[in-house]
N, C-alpha and C. Protein backbone atom coordinates (compact mmCIF):
# COMPACT_ATOMS: atom_id res chain seq x y z
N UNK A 1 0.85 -1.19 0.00
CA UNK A 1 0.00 0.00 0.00
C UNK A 1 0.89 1.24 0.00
N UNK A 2 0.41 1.98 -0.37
CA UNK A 2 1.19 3.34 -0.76
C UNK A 2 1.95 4.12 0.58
N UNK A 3 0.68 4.28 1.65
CA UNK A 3 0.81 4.79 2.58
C UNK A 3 1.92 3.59 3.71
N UNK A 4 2.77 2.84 3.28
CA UNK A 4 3.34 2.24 4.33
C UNK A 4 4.93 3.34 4.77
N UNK A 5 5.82 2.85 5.87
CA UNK A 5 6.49 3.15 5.96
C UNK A 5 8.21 2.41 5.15
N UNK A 6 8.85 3.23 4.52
CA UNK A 6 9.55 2.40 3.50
C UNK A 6 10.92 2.35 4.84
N UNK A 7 11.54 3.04 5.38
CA UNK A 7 12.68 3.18 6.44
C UNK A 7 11.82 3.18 7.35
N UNK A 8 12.54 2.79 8.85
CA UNK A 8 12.11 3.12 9.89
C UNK A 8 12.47 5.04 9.90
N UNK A 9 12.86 5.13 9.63
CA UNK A 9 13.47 6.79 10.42
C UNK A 9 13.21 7.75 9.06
N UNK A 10 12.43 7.76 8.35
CA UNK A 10 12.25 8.21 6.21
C UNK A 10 10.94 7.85 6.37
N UNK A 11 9.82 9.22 6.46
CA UNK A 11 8.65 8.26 5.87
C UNK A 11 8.63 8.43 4.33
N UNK A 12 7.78 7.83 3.90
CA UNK A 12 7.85 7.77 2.15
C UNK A 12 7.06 9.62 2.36
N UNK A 13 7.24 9.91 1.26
CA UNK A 13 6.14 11.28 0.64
C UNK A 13 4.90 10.44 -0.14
N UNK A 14 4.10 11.23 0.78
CA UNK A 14 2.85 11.20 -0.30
C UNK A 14 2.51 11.57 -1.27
N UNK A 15 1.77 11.08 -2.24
CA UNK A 15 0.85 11.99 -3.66
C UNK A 15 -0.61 11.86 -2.94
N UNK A 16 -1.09 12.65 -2.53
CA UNK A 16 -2.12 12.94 -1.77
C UNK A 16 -3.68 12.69 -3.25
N UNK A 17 -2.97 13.47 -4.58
CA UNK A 17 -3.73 13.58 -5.42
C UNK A 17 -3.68 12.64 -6.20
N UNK A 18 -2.71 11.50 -6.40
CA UNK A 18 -2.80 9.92 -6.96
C UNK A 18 -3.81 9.23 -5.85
N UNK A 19 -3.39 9.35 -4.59
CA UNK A 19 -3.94 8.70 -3.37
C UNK A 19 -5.51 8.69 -3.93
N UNK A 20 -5.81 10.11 -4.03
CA UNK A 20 -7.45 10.44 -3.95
C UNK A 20 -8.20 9.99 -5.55
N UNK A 21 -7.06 9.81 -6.59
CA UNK A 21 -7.53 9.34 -7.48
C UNK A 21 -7.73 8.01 -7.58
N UNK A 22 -6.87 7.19 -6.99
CA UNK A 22 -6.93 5.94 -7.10
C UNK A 22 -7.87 5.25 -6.65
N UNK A 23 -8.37 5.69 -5.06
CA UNK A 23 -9.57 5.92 -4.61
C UNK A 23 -10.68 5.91 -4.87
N UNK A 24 -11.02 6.72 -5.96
CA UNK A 24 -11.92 7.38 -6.99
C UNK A 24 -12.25 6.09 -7.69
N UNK A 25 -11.13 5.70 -8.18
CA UNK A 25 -11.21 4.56 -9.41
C UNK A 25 -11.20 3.07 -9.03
N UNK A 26 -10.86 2.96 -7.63
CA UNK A 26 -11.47 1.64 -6.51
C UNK A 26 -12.84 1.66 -6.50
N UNK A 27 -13.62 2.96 -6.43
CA UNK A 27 -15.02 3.05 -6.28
C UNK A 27 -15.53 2.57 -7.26
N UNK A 28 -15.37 2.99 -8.52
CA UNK A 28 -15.87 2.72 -9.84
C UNK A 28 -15.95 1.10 -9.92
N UNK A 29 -14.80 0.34 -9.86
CA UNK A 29 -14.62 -0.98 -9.81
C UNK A 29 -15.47 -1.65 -8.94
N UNK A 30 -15.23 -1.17 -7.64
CA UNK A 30 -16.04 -1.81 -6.48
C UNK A 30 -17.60 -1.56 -6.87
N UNK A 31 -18.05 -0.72 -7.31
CA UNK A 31 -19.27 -0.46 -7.96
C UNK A 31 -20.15 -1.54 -8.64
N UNK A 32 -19.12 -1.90 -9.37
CA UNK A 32 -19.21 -2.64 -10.83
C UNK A 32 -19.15 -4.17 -10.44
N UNK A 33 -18.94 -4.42 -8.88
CA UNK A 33 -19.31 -5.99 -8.58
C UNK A 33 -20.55 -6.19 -7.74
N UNK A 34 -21.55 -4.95 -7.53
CA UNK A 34 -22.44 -4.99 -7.00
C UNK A 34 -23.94 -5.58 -7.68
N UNK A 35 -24.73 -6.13 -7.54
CA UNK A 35 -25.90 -6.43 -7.66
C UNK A 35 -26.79 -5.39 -8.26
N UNK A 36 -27.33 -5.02 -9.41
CA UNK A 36 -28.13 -3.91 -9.68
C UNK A 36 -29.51 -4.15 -9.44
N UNK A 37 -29.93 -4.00 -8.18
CA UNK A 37 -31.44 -3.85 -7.72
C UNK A 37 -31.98 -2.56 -7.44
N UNK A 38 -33.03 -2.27 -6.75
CA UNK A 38 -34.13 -1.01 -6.54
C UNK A 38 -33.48 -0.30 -5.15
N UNK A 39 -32.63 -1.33 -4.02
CA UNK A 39 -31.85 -0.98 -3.03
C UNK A 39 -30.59 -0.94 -3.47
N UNK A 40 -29.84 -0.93 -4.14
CA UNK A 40 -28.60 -0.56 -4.44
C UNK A 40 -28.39 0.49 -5.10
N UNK A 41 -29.17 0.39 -6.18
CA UNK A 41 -28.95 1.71 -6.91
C UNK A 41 -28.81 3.05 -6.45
N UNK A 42 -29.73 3.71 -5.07
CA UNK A 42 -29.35 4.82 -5.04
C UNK A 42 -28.35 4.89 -3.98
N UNK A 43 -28.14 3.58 -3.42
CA UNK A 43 -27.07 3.43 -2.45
C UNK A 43 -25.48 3.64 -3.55
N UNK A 44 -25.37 3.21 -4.45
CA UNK A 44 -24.16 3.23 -5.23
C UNK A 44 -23.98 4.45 -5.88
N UNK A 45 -24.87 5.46 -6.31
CA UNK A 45 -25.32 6.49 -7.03
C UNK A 45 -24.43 7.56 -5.76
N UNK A 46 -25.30 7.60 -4.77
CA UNK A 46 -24.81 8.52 -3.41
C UNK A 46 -23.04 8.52 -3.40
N UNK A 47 -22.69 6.90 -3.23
CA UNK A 47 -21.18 6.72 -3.03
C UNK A 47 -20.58 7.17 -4.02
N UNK A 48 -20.74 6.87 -5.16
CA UNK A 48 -19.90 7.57 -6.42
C UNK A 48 -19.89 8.93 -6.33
N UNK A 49 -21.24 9.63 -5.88
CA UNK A 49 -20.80 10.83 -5.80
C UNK A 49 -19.90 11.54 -4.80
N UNK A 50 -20.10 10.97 -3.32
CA UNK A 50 -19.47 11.29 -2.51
C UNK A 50 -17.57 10.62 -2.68
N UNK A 51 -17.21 9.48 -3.06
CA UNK A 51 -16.55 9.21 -3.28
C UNK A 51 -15.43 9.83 -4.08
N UNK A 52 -16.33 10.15 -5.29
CA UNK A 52 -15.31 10.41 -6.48
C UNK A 52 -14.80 11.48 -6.10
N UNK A 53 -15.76 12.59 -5.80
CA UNK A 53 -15.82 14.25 -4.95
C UNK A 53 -14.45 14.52 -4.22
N UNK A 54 -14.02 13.65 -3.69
CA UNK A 54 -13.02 13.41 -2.31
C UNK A 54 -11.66 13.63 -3.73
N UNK A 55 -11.65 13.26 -4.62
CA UNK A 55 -10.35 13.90 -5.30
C UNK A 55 -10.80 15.03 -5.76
N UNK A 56 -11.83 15.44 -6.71
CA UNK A 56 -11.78 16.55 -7.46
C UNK A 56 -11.74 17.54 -6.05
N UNK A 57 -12.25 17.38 -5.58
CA UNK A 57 -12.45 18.66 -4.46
C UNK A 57 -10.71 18.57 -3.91
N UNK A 58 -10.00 17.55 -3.84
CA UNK A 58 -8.64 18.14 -3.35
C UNK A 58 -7.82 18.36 -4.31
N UNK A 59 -8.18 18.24 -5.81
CA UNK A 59 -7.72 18.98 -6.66
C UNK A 59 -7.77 20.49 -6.87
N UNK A 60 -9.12 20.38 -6.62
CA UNK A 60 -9.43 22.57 -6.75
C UNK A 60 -8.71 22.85 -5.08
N UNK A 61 -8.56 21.68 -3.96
CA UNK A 61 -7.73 22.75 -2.39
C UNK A 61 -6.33 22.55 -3.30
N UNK A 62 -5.86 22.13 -4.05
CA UNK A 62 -4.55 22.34 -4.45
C UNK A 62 -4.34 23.47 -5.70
N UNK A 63 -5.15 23.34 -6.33
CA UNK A 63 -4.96 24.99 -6.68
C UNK A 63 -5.75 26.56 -6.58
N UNK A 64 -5.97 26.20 -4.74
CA UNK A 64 -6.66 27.81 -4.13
C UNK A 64 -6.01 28.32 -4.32
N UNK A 65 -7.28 29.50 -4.65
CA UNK A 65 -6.85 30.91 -4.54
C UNK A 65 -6.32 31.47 -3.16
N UNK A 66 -6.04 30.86 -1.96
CA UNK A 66 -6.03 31.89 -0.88
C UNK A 66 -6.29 30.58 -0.02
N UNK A 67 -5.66 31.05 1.42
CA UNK A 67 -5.29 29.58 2.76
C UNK A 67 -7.21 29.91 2.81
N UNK A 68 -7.83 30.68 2.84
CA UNK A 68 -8.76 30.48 3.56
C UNK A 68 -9.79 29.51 2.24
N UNK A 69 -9.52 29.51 0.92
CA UNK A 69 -10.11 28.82 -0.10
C UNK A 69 -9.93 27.56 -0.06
N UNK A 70 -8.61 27.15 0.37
CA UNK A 70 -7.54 25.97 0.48
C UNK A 70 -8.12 25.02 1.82
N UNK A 71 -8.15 25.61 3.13
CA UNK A 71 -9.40 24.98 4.17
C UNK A 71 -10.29 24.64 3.59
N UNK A 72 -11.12 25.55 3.24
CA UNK A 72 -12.71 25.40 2.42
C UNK A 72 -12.77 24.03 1.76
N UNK A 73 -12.15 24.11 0.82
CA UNK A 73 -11.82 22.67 -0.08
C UNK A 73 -11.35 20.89 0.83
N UNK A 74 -10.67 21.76 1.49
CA UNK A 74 -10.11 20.47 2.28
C UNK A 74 -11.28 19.50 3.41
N UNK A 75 -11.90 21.24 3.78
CA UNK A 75 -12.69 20.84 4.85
C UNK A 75 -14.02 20.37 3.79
N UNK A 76 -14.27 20.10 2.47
CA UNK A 76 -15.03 19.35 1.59
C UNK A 76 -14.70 17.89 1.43
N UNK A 77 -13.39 18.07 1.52
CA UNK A 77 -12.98 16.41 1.20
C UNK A 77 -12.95 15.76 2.40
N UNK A 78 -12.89 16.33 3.38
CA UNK A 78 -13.14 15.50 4.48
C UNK A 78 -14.67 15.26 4.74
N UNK A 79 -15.46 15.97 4.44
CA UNK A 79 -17.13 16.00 4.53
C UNK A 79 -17.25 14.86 3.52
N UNK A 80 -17.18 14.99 1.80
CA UNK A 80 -17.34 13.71 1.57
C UNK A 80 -16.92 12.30 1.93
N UNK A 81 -15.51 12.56 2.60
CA UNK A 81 -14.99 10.90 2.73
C UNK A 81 -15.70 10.52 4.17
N UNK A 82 -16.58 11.81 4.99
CA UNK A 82 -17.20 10.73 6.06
C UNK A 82 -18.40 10.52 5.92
N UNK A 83 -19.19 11.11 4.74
CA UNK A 83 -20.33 10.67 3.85
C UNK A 83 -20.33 9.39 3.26
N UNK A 84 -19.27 9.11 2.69
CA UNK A 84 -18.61 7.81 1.97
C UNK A 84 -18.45 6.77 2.79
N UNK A 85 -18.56 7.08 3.86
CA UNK A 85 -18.08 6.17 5.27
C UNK A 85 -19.77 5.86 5.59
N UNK A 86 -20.79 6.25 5.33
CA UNK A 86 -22.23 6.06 5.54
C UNK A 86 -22.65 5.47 4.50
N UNK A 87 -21.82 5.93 3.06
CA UNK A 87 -22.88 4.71 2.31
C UNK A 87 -21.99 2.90 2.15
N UNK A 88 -20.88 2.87 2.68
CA UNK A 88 -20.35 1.81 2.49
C UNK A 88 -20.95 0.87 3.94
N UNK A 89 -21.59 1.91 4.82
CA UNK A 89 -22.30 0.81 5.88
C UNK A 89 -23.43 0.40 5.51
N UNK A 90 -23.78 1.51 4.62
CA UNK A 90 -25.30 1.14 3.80
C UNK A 90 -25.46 -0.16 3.26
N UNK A 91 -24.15 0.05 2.39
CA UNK A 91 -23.72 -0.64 1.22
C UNK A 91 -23.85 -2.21 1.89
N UNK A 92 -22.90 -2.71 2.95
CA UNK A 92 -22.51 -3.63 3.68
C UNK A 92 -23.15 -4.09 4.09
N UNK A 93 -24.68 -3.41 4.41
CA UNK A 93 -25.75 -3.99 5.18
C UNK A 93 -27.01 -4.22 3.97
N UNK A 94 -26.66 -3.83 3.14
CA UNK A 94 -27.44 -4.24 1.82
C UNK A 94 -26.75 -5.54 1.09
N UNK A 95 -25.28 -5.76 1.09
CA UNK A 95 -24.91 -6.84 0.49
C UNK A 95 -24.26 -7.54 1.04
N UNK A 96 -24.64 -8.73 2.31
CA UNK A 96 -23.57 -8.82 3.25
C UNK A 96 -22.14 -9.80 2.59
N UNK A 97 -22.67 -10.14 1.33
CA UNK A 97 -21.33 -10.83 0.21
C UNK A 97 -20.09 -10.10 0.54
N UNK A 98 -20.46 -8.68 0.43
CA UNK A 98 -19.76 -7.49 -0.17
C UNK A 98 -19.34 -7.17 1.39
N UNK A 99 -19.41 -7.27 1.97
CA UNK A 99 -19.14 -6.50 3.96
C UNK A 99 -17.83 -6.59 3.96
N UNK A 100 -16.72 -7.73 3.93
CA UNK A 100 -15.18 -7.65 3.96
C UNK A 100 -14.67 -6.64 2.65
N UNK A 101 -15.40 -6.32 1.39
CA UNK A 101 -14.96 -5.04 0.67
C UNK A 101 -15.41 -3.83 1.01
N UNK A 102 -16.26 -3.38 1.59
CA UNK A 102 -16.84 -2.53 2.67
C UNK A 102 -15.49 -2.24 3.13
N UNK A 103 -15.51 -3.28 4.13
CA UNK A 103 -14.29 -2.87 5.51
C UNK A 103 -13.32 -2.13 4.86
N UNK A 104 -12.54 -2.85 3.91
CA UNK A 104 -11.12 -2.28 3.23
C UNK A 104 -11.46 -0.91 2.82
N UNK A 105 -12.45 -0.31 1.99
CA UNK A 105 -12.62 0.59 1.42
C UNK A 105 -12.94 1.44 2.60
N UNK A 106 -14.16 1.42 3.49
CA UNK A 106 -14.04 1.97 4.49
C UNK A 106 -13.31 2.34 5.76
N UNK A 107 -12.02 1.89 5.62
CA UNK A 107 -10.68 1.90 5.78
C UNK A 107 -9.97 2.94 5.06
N UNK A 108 -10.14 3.05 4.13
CA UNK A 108 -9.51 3.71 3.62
C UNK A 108 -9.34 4.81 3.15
N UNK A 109 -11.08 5.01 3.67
CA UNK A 109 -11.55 6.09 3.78
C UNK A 109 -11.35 6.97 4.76
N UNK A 110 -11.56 6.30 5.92
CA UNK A 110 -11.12 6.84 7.24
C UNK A 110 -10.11 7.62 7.57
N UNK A 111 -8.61 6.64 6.90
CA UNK A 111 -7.49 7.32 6.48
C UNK A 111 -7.63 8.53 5.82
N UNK A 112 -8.54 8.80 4.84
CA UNK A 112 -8.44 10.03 3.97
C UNK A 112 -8.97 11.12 4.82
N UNK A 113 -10.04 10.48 5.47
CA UNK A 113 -10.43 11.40 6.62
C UNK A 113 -9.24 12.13 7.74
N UNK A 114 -8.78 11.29 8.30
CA UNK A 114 -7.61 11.67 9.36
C UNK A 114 -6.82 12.50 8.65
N UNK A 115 -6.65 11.89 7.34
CA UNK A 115 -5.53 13.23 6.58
C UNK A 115 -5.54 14.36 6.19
N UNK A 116 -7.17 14.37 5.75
CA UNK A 116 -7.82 15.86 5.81
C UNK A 116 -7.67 16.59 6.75
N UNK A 117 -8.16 15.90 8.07
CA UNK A 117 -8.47 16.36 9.12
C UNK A 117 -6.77 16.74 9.80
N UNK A 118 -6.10 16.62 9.99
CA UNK A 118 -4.77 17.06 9.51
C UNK A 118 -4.40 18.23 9.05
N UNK A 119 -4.19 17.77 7.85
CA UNK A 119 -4.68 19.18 7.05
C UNK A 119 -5.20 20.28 7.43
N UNK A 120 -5.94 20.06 7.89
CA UNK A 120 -6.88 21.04 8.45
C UNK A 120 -6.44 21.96 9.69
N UNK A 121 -5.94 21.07 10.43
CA UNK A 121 -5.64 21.35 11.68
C UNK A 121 -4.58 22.23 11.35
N UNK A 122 -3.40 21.41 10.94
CA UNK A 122 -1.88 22.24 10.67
C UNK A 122 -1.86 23.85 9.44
N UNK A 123 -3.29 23.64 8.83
CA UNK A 123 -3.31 24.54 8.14
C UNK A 123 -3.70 25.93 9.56
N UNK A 124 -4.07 25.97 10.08
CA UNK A 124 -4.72 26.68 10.83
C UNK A 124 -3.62 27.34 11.79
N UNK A 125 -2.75 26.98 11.96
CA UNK A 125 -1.57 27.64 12.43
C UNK A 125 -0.58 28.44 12.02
């Protein structure tokens, strides 16, 4: 996984904006092994949007106009990825096949969350 540590004492650098794309494009896939019924559909509809959102939106905090535009944005991508975190319980409890791909993704979401939230914080100083 991207986010591991490569040295003990060196963390790797992130691409925050591969991270959030790749993300993006896990969703799409993970999408695409779901069941198309009358309960899924707007459950998968919601996640794609909230999902995908979580990069473009830290694409436009990477090129604000201004720290206070740059929060704004950030503090978006963290709003979708804990939106994203509601429809993958949705999701999980609609397909319990699907619940161990849930977990991972909602995992990984979480992470994106903490990193925002980060972000956020250290921006503010």
């Amino acid at each position: 996984m991207s986010n591991q540590i490569q040295n003990q004492n060196v963390k790797q650098k992130y691409d925050l904006a591969e991270r959030t794309g790749k993300f993006g494009e896990n969703i799409i896939e993970f999408v695409h092994t779901l069941p198309d019924n009358p309960v899924n559909r707007p459950l998968i509809s919601q996640l794609v949007r909230s999902a995908t959102s979580i990069g473009a939106n830290y694409m436009e905090a990477d090129g604000a106009e201004s720290k206070k535009d740059f929060q704004h944005k950030i503090g978006i991508c963290k709003k979708e990825a804990k939106e994203s975190m509601h429809w993958f319980r949705m999701i999980a409890k609609a397909n319990p096949a699907k619940a161990q791909d849930c977990r991972i993704l909602w995992k990984e979401t979480h992470e994106l969350t903490l990193i925002f939230s980060t972000i956020i914080n250290n921006s503010k100083k």
